[in-house]
C-alpha atoms as a PDB file:
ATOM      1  CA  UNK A   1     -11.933 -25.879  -9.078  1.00  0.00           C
ATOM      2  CA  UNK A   2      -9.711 -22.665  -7.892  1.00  0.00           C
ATOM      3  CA  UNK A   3      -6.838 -23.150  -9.465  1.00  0.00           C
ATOM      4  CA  UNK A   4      -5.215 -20.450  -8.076  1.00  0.00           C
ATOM      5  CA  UNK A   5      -8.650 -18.162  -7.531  1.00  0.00           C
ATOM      6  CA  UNK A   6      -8.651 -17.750  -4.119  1.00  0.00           C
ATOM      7  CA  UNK A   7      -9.426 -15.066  -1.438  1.00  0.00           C
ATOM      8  CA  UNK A   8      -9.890 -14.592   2.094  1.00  0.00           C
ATOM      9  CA  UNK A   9     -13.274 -12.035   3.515  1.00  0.00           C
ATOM     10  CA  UNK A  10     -13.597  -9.988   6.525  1.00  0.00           C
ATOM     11  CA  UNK A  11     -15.067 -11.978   9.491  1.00  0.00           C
ATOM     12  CA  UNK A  12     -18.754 -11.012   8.337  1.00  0.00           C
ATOM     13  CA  UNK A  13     -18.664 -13.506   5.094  1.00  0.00           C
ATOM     14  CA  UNK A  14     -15.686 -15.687   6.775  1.00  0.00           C
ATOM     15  CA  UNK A  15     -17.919 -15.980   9.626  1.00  0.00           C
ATOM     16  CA  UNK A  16     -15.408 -18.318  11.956  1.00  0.00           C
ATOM     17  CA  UNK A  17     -14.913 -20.895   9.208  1.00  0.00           C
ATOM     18  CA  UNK A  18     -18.419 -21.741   8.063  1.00  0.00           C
ATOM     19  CA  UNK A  19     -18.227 -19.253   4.821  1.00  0.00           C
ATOM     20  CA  UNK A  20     -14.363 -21.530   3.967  1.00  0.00           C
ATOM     21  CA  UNK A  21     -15.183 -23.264   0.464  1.00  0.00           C
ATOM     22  CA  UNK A  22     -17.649 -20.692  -0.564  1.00  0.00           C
ATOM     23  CA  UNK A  23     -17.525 -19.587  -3.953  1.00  0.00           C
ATOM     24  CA  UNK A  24     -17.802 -15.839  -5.069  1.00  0.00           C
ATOM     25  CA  UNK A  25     -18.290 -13.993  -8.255  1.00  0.00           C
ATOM     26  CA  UNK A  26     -16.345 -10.864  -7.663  1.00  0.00           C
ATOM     27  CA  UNK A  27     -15.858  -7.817 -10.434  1.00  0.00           C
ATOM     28  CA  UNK A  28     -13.967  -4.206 -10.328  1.00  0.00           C
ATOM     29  CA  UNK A  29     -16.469  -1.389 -10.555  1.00  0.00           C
ATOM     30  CA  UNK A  30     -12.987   0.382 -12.384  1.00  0.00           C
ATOM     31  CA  UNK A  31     -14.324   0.716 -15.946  1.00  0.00           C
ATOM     32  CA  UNK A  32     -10.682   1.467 -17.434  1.00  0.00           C
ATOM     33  CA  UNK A  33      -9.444  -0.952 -16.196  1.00  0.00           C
ATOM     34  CA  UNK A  34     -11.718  -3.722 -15.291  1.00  0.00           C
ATOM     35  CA  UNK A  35     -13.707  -5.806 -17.707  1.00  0.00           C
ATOM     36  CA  UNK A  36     -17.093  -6.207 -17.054  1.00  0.00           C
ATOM     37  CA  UNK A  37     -17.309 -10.593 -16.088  1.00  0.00           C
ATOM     38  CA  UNK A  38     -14.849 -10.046 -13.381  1.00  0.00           C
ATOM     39  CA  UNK A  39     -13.711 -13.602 -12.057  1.00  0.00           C
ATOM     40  CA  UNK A  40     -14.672 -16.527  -9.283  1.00  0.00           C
ATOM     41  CA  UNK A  41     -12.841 -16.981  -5.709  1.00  0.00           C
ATOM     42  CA  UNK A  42     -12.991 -19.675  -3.364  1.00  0.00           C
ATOM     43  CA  UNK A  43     -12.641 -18.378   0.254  1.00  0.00           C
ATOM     44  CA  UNK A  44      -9.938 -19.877   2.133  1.00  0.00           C
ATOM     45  CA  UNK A  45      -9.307 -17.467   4.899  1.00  0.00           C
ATOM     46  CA  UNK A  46     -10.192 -14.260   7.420  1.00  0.00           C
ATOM     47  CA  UNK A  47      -8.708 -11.281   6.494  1.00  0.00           C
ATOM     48  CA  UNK A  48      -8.812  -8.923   9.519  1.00  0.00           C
ATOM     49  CA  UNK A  49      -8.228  -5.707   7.479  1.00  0.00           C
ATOM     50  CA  UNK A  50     -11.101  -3.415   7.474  1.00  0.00           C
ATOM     51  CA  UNK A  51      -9.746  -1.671   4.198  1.00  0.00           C
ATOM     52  CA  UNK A  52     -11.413  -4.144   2.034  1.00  0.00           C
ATOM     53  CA  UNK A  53     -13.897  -6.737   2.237  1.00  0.00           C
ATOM     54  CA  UNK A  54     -11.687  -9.453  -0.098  1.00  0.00           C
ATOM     55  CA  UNK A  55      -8.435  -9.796  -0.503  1.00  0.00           C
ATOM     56  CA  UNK A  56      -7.897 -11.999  -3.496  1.00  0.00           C
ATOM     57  CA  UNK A  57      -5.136 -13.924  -4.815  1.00  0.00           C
ATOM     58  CA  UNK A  58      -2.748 -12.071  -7.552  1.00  0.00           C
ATOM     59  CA  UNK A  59      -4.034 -14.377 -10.357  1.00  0.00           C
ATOM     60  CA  UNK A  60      -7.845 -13.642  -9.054  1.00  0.00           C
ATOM     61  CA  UNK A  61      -7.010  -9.878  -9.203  1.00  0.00           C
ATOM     62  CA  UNK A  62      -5.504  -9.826 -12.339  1.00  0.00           C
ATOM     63  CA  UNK A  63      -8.418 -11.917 -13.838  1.00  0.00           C
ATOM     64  CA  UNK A  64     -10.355  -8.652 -13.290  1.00  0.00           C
ATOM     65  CA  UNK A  65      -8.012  -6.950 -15.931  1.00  0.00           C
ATOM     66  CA  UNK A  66      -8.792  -5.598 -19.770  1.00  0.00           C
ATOM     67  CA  UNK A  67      -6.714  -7.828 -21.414  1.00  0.00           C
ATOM     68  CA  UNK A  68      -3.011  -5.805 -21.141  1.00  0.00           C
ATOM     69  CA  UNK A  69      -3.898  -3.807 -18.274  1.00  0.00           C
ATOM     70  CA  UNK A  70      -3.281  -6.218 -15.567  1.00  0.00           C
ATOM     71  CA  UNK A  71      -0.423  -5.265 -14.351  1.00  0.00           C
ATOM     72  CA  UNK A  72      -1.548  -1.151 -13.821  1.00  0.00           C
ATOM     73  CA  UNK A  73      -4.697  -2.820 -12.042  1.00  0.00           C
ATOM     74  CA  UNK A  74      -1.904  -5.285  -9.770  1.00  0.00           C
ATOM     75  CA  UNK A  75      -0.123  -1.379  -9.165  1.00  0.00           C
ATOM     76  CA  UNK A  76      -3.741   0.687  -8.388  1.00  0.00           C
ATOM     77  CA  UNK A  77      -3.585  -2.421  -4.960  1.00  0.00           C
ATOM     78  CA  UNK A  78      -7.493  -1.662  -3.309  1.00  0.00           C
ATOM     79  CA  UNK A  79     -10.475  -1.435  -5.932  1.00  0.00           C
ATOM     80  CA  UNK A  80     -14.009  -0.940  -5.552  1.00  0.00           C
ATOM     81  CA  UNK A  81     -15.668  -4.355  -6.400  1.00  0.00           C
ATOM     82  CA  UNK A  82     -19.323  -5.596  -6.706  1.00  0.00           C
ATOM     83  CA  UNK A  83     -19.936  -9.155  -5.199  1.00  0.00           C
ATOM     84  CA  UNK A  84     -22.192 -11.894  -4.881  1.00  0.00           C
ATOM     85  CA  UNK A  85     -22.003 -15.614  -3.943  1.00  0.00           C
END
């Protein structure tokens, strides 16, 4: 279940539709402020910006947070993240 983990990946994983329901384990490589288990997404969507290759819900991207930090990681907006479905 997602409840409420979700993200949507450049066209590459998207891949017109057939990457939709996909589940990925997704962690910040940003040591002070990232922990180290990062969380799980469900893709749901493209996203067509070539800044990042996820952009993940708020509650996914604050899963990625030391415990208190989440909001400064919500502020720093585009992280480096590791990946794997």
């Amino acid at each position: 279940m997602s409840k409420g983990y979700f993200a949507a990946a450049v066209p590459s994983i998207y891949r017109e539709g057939m990457g939709c329901g996909a589940c990925y384990q997704i962690r910040c490589k940003n040591a002070t402020l990232c922990n180290t288990v990062g969380t799980k997404v469900v893709l749901t969507d493209q996203n067509s910006d070539n800044r990042t290759d996820f952009v993940v819900s708020r509650k996914a991207f604050s899963a990625m947070a030391l415990d208190g930090k989440g909001q400064q990681l919500l502020k720093t907006g585009i992280v480096d993240i590791e990946y794997k479905r």
